[in-house]
PDB file of N, CA and C in Angstrom:
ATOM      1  N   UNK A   1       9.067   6.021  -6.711  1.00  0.00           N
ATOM      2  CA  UNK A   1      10.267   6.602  -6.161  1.00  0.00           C
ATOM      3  C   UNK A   1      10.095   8.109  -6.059  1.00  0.00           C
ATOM      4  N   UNK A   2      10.578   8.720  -4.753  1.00  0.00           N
ATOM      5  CA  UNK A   2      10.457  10.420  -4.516  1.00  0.00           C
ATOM      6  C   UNK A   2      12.059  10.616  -4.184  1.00  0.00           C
ATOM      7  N   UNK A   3      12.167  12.018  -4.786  1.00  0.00           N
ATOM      8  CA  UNK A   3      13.697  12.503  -4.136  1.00  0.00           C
ATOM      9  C   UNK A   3      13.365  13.939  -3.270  1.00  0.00           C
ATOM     10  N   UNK A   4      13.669  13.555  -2.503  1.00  0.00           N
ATOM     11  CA  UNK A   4      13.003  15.146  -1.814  1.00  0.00           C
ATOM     12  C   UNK A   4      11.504  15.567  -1.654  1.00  0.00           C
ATOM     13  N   UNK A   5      11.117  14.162  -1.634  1.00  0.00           N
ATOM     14  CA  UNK A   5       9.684  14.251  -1.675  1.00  0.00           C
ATOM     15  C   UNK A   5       8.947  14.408  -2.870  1.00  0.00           C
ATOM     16  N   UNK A   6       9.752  14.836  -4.041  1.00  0.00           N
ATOM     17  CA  UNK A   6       8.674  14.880  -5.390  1.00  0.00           C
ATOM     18  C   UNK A   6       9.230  13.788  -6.016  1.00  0.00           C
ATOM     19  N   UNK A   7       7.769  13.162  -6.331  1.00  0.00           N
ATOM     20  CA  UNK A   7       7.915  12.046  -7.312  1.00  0.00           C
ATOM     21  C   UNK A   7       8.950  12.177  -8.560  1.00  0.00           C
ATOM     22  N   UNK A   8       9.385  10.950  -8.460  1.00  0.00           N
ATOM     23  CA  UNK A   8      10.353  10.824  -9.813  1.00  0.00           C
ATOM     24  C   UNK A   8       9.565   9.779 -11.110  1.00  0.00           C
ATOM     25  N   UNK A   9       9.013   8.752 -10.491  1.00  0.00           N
ATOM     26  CA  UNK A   9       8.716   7.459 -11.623  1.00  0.00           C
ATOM     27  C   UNK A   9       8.181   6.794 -10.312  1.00  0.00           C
ATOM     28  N   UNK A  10       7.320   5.506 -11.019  1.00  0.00           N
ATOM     29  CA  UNK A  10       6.403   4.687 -10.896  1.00  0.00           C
ATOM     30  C   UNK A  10       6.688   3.487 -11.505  1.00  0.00           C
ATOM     31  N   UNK A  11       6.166   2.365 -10.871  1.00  0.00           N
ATOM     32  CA  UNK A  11       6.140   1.100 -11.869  1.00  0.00           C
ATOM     33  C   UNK A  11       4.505   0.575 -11.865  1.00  0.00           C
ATOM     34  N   UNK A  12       3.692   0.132 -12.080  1.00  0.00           N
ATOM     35  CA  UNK A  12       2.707  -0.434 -11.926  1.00  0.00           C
ATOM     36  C   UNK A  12       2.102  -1.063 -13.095  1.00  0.00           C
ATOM     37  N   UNK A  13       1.514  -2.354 -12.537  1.00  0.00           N
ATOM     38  CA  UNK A  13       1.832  -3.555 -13.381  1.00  0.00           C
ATOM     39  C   UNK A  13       2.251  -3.495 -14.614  1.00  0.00           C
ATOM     40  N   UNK A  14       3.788  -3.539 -14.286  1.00  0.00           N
ATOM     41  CA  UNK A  14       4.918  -3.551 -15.407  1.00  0.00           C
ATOM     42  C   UNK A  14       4.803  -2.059 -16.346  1.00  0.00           C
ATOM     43  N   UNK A  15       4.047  -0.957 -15.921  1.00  0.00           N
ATOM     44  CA  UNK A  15       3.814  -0.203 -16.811  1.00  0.00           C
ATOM     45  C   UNK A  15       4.937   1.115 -16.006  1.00  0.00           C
ATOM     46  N   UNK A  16       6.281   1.722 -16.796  1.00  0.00           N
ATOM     47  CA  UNK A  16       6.568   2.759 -16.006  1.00  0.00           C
ATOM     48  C   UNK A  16       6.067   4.466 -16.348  1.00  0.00           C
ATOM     49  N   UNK A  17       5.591   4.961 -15.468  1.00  0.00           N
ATOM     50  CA  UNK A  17       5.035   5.983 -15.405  1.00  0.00           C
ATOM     51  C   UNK A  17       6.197   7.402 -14.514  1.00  0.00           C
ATOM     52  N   UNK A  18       6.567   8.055 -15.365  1.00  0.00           N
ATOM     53  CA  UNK A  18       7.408   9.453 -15.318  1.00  0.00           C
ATOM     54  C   UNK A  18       6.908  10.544 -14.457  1.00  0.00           C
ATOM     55  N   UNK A  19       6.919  11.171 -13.519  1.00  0.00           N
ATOM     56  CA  UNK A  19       6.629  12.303 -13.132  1.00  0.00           C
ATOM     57  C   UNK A  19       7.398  13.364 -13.087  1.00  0.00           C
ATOM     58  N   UNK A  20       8.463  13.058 -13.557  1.00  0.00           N
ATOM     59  CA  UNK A  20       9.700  14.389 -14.370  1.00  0.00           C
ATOM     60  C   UNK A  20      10.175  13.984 -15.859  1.00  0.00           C
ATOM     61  N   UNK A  21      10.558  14.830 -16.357  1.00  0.00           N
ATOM     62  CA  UNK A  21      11.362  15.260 -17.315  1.00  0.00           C
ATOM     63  C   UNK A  21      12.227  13.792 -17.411  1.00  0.00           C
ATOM     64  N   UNK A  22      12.039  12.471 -18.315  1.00  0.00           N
ATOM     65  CA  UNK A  22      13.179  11.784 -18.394  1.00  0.00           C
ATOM     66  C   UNK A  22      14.294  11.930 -18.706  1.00  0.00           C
ATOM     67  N   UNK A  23      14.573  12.616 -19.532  1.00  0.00           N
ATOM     68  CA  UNK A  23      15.882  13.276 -20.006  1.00  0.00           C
ATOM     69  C   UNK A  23      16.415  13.383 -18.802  1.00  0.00           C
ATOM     70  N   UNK A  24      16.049  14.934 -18.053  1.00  0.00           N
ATOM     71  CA  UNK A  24      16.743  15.506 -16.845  1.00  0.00           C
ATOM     72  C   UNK A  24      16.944  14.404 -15.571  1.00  0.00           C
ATOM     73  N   UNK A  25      15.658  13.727 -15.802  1.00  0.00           N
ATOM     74  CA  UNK A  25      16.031  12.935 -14.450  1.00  0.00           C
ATOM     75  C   UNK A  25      17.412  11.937 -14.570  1.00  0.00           C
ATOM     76  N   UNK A  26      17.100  11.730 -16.115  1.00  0.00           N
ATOM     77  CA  UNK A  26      18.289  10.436 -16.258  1.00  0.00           C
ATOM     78  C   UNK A  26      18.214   8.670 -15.637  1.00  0.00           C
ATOM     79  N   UNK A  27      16.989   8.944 -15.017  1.00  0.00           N
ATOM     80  CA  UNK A  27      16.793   7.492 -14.244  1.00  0.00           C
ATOM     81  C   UNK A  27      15.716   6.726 -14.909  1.00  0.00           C
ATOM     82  N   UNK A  28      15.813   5.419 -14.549  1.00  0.00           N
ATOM     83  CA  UNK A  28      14.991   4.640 -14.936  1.00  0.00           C
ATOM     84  C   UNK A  28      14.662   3.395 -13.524  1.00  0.00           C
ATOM     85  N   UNK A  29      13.602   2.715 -14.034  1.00  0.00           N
ATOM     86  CA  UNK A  29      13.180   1.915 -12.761  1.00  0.00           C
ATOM     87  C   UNK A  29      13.225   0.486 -13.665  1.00  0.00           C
ATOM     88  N   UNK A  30      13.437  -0.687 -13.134  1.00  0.00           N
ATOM     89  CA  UNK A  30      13.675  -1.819 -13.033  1.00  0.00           C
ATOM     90  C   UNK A  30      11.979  -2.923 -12.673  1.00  0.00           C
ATOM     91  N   UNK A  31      11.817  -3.425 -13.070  1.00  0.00           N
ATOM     92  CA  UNK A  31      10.355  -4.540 -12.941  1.00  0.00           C
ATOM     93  C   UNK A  31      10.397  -5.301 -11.469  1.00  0.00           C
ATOM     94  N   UNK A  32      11.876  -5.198 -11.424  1.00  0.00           N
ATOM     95  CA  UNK A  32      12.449  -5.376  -9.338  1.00  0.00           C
ATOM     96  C   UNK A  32      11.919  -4.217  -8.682  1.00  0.00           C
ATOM     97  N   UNK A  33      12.049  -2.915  -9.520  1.00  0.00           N
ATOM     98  CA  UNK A  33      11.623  -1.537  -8.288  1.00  0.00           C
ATOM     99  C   UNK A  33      12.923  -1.113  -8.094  1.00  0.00           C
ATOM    100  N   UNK A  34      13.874  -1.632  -8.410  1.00  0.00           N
ATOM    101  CA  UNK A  34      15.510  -0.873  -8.368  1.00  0.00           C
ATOM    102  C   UNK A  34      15.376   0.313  -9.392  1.00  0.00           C
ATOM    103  N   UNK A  35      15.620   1.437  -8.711  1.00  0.00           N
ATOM    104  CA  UNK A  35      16.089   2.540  -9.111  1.00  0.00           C
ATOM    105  C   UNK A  35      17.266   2.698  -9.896  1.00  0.00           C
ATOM    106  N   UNK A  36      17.654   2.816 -11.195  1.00  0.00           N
ATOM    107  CA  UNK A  36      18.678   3.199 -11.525  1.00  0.00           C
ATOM    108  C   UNK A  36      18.917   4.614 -12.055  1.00  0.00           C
ATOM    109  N   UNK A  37      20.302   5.343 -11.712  1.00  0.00           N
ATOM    110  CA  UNK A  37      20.600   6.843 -12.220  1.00  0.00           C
ATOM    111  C   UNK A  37      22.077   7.144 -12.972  1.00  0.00           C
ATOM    112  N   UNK A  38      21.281   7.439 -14.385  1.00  0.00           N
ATOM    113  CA  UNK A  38      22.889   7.243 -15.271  1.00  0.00           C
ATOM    114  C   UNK A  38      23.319   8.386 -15.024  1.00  0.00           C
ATOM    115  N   UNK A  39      24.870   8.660 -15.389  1.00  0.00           N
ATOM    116  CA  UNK A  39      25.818   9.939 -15.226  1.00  0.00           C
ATOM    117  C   UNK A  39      25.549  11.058 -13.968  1.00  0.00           C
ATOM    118  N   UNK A  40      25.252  10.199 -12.678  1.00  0.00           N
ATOM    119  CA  UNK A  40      25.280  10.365 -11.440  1.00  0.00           C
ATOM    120  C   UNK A  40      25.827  12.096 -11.444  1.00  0.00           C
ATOM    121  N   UNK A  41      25.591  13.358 -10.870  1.00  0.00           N
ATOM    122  CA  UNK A  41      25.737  13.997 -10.411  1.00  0.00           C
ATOM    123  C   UNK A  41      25.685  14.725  -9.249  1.00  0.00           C
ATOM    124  N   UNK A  42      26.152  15.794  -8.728  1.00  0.00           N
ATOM    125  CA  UNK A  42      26.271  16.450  -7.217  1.00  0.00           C
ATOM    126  C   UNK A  42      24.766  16.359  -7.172  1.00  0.00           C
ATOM    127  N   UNK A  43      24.049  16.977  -7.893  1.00  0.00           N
ATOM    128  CA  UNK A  43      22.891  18.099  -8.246  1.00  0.00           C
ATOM    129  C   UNK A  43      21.709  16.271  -7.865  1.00  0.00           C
ATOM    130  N   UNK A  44      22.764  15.125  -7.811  1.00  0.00           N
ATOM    131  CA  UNK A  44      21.503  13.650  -7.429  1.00  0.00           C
ATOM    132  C   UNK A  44      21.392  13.711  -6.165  1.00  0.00           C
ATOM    133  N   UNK A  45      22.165  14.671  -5.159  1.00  0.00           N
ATOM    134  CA  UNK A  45      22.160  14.182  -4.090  1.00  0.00           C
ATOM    135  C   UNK A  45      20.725  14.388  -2.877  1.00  0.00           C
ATOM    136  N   UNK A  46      20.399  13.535  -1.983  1.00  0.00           N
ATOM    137  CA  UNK A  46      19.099  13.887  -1.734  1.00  0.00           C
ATOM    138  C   UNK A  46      18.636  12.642  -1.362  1.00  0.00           C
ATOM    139  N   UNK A  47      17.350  12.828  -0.338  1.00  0.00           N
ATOM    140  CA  UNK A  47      16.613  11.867   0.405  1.00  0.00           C
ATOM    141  C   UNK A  47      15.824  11.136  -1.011  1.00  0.00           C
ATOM    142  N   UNK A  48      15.797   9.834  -1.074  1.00  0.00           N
ATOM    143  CA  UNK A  48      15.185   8.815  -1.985  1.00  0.00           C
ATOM    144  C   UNK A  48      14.430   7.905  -1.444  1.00  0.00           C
ATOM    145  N   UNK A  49      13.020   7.926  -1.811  1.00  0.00           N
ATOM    146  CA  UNK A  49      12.063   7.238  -0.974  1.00  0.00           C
ATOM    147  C   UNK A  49      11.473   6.610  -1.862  1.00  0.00           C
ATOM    148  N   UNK A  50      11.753   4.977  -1.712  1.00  0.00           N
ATOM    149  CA  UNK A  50      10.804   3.854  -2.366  1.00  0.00           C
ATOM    150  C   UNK A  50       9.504   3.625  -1.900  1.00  0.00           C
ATOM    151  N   UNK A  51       8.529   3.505  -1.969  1.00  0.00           N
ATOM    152  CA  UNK A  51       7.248   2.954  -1.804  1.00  0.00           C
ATOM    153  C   UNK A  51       6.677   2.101  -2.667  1.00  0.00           C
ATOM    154  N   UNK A  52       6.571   0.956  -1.311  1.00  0.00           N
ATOM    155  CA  UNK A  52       6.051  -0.685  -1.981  1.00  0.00           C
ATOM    156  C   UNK A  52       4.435  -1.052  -1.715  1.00  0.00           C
ATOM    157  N   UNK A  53       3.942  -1.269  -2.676  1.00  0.00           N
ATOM    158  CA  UNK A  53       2.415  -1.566  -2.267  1.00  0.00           C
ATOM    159  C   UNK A  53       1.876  -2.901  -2.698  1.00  0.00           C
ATOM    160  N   UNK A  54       1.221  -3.718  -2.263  1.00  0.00           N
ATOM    161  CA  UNK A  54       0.829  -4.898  -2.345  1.00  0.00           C
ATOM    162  C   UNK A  54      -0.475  -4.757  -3.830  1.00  0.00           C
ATOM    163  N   UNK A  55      -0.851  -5.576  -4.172  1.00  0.00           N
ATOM    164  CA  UNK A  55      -1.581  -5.863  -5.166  1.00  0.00           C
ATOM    165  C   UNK A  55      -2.783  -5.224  -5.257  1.00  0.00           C
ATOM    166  N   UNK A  56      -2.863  -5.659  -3.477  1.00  0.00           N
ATOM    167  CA  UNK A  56      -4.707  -5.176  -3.165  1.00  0.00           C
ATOM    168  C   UNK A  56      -4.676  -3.377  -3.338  1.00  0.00           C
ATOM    169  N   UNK A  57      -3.536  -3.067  -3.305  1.00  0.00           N
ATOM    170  CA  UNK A  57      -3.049  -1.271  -2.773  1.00  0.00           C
ATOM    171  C   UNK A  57      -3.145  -1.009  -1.622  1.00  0.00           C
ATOM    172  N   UNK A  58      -2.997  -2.199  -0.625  1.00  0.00           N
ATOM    173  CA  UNK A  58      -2.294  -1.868   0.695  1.00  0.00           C
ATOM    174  C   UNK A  58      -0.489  -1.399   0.762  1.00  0.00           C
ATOM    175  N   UNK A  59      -0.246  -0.733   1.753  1.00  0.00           N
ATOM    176  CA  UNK A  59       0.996  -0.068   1.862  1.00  0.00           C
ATOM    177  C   UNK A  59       1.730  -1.892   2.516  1.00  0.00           C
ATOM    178  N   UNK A  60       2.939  -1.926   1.259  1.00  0.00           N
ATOM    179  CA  UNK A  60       3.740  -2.956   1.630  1.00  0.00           C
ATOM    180  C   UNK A  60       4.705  -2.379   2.638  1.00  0.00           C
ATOM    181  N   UNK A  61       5.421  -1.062   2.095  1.00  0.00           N
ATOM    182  CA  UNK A  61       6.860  -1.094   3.042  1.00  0.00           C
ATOM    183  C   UNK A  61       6.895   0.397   2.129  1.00  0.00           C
ATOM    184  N   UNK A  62       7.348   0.952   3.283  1.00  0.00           N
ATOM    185  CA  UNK A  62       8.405   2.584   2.786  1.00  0.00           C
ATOM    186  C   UNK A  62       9.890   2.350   2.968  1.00  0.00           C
ATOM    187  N   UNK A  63      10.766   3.277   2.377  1.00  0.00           N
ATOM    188  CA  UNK A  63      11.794   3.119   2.799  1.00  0.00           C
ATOM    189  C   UNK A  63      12.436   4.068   2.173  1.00  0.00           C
ATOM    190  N   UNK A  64      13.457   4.897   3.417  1.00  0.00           N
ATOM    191  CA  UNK A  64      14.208   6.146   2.805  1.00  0.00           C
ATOM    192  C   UNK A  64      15.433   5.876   2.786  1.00  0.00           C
ATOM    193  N   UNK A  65      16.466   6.195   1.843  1.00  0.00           N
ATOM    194  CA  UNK A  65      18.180   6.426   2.026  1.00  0.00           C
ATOM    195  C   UNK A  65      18.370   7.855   1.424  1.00  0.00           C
ATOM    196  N   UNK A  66      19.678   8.310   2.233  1.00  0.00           N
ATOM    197  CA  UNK A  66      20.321   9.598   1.659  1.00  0.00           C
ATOM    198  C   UNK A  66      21.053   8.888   0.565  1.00  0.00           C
ATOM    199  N   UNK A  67      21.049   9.769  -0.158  1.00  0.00           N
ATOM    200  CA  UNK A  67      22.148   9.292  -1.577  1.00  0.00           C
ATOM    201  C   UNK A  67      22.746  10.627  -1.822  1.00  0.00           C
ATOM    202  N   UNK A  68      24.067  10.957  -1.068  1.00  0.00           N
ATOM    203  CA  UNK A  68      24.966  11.970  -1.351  1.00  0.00           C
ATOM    204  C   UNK A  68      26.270  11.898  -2.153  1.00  0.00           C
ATOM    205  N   UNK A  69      26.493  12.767  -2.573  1.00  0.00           N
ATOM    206  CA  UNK A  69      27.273  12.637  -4.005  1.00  0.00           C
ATOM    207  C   UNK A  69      28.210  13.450  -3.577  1.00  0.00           C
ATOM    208  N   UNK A  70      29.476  12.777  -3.187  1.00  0.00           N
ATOM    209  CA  UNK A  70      31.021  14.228  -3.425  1.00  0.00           C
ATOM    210  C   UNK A  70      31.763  13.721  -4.271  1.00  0.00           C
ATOM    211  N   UNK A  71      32.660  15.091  -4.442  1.00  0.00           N
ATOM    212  CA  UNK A  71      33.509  14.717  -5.312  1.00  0.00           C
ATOM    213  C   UNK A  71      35.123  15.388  -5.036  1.00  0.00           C
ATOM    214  N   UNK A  72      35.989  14.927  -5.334  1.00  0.00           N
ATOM    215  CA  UNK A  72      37.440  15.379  -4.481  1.00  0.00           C
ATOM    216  C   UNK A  72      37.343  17.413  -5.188  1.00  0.00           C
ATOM    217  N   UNK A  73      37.653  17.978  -4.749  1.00  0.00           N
ATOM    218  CA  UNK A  73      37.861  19.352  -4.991  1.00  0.00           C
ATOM    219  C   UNK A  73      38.271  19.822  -5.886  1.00  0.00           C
ATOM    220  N   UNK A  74      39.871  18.997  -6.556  1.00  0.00           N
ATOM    221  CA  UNK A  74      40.492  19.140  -7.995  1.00  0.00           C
ATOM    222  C   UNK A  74      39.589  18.571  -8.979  1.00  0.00           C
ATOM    223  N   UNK A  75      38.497  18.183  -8.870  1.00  0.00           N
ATOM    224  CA  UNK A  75      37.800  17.926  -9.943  1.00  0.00           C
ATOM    225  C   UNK A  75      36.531  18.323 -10.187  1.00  0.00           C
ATOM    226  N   UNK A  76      36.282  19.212  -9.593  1.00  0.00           N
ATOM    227  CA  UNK A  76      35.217  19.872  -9.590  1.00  0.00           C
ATOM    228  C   UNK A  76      35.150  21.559 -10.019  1.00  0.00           C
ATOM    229  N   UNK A  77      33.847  21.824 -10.900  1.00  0.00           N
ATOM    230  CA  UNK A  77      34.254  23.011 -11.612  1.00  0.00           C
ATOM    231  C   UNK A  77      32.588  23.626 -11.423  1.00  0.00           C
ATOM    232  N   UNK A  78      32.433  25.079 -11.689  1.00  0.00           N
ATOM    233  CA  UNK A  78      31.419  25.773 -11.142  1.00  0.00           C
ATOM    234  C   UNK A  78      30.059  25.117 -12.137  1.00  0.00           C
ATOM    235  N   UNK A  79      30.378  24.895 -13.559  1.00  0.00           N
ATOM    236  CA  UNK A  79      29.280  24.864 -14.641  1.00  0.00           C
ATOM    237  C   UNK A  79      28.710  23.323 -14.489  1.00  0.00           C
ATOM    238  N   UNK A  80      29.617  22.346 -14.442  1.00  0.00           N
ATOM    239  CA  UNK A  80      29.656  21.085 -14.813  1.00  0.00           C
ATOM    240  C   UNK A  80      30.682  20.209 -13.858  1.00  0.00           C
ATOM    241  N   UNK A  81      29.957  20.114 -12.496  1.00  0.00           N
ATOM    242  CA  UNK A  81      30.905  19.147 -11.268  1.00  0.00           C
ATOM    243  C   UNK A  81      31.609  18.563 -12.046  1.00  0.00           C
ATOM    244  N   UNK A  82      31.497  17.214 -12.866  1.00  0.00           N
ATOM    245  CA  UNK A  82      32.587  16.037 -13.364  1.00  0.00           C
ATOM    246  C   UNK A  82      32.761  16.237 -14.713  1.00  0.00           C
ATOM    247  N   UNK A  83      33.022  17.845 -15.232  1.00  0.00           N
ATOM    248  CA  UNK A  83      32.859  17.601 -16.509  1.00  0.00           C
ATOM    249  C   UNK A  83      34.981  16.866 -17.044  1.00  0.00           C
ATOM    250  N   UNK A  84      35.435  16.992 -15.885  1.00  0.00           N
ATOM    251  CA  UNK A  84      36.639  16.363 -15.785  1.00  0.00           C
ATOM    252  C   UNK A  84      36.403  14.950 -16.278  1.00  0.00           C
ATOM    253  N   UNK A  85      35.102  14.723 -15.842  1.00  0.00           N
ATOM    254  CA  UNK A  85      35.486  12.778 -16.718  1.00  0.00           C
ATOM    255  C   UNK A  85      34.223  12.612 -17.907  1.00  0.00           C
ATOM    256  N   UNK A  86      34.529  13.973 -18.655  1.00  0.00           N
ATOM    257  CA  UNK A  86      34.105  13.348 -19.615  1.00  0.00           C
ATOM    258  C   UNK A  86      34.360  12.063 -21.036  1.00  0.00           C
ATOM    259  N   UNK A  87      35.850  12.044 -20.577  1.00  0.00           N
ATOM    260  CA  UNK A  87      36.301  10.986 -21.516  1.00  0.00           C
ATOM    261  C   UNK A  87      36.318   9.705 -20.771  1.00  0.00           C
ATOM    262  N   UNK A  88      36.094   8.602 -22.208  1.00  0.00           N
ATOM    263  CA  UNK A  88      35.803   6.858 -21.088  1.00  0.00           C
ATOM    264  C   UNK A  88      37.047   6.799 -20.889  1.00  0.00           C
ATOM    265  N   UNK A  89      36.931   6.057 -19.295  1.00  0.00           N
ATOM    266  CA  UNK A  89      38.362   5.722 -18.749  1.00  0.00           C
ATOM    267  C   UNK A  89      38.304   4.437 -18.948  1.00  0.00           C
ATOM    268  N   UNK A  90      39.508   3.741 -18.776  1.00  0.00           N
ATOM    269  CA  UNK A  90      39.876   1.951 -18.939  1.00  0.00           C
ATOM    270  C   UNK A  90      39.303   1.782 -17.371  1.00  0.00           C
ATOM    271  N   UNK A  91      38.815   0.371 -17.437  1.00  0.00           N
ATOM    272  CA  UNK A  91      38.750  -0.354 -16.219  1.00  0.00           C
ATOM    273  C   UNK A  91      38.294   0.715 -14.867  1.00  0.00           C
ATOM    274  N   UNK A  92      37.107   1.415 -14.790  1.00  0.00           N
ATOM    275  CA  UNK A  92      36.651   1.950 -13.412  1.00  0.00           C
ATOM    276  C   UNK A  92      36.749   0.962 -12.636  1.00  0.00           C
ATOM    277  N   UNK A  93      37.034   1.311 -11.158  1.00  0.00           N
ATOM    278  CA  UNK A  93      36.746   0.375  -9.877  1.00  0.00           C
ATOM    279  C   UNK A  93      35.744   1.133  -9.006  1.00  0.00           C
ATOM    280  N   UNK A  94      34.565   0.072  -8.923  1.00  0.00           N
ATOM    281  CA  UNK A  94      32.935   0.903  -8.397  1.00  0.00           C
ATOM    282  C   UNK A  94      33.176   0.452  -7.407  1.00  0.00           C
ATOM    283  N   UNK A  95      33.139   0.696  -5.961  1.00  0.00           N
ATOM    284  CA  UNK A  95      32.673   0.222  -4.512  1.00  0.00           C
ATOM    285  C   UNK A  95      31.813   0.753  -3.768  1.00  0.00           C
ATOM    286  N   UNK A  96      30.921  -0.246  -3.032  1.00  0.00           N
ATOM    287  CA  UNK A  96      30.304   0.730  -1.934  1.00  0.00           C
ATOM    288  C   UNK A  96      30.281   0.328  -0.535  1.00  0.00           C
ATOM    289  N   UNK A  97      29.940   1.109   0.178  1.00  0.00           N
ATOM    290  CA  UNK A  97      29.720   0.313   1.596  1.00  0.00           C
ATOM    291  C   UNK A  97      28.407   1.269   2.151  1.00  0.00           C
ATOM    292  N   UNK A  98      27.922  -0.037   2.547  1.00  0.00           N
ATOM    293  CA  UNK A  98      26.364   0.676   3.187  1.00  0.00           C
ATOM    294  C   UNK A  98      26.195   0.780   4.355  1.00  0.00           C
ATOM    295  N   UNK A  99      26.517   1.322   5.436  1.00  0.00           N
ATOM    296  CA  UNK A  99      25.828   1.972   7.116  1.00  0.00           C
ATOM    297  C   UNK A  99      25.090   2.236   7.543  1.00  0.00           C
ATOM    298  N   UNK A 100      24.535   1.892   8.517  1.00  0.00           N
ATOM    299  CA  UNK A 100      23.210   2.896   8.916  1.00  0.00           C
ATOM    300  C   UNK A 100      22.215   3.468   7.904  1.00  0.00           C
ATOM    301  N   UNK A 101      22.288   2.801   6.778  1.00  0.00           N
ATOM    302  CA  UNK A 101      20.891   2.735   5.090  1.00  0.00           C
ATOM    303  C   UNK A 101      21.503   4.372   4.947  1.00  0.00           C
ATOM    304  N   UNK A 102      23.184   4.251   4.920  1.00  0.00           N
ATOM    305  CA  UNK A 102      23.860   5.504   4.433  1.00  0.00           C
ATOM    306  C   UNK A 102      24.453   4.512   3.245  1.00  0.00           C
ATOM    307  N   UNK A 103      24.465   4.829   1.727  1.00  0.00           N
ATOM    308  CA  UNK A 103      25.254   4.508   0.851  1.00  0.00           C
ATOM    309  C   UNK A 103      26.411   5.286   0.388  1.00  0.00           C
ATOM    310  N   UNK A 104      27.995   4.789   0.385  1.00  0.00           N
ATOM    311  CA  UNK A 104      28.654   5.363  -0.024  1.00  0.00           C
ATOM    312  C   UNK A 104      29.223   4.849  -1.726  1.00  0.00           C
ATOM    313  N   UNK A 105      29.414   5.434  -2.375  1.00  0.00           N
ATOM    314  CA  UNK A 105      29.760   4.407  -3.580  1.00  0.00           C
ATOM    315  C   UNK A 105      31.228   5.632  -4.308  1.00  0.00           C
ATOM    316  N   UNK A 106      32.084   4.961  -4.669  1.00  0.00           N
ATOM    317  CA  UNK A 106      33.493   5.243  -5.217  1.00  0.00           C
ATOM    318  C   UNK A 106      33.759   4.970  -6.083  1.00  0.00           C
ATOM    319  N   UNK A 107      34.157   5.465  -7.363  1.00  0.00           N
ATOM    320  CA  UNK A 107      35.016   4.972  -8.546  1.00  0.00           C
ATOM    321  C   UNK A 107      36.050   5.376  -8.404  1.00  0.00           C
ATOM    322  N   UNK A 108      36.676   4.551  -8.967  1.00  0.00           N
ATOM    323  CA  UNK A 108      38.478   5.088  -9.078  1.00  0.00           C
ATOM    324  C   UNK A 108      38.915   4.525 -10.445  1.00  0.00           C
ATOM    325  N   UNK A 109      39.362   5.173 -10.920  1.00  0.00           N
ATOM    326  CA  UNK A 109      40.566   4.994 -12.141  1.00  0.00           C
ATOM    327  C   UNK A 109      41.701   4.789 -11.961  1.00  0.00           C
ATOM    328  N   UNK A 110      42.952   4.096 -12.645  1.00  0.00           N
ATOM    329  CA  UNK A 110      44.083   3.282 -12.258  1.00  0.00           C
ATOM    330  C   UNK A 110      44.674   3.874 -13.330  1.00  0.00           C
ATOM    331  N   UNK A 111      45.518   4.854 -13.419  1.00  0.00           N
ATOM    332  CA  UNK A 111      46.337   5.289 -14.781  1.00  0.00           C
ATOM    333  C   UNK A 111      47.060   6.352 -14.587  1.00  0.00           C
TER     334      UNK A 111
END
């Protein structure tokens, strides 16, 4: 996986391999090749490029999505975008809808 073109992580046979800072990156990769990124920030937003390779190390498949991150205006602050949700809320509602390999994804809180 690349964000902006610099490598983030690797999987290869079952072994994952880091090319940033895990801490900072916050992500981890899946034995599927799913990308996951905990406590999502502005600062994630950015071109994300999977690369799939077959066994032999022929090129299986590339594939890019934007993954842009907003956030409504009242909740956003100069040091720390969401430091507004730092406390756990009851019951988040996650949605997304995908377009044109554009992902949008939403939480909402009910309270």
């Amino acid at each position: 996986w690349l964000r902006d073109r610099k490598k983030l992580l690797q999987i290869k046979d079952k072994t994952v391999k880091y090319y940033v800072n895990k801490d900072q990156c916050r992500c981890k990769i899946f034995l599927n090749g799913t990308l996951q990124i905990e406590r999502v920030v502005k600062e994630d937003s950015g071109k994300y490029t999977v690369t799939v390779y077959q066994e032999d190390g022929k090129l299986k498949a590339e594939e890019d999505t934007m993954f842009i991150i907003q956030g409504e205006r009242n909740h956003l602050r100069r040091a720390c975008p969401f430091s507004s949700f730092s406390e756990p809320v009851p019951q988040p509602i996650l949605s997304g809808e995908c377009r044109n390999k554009t992902v949008s994804v939403t939480c909402e809180v009910k309270q």
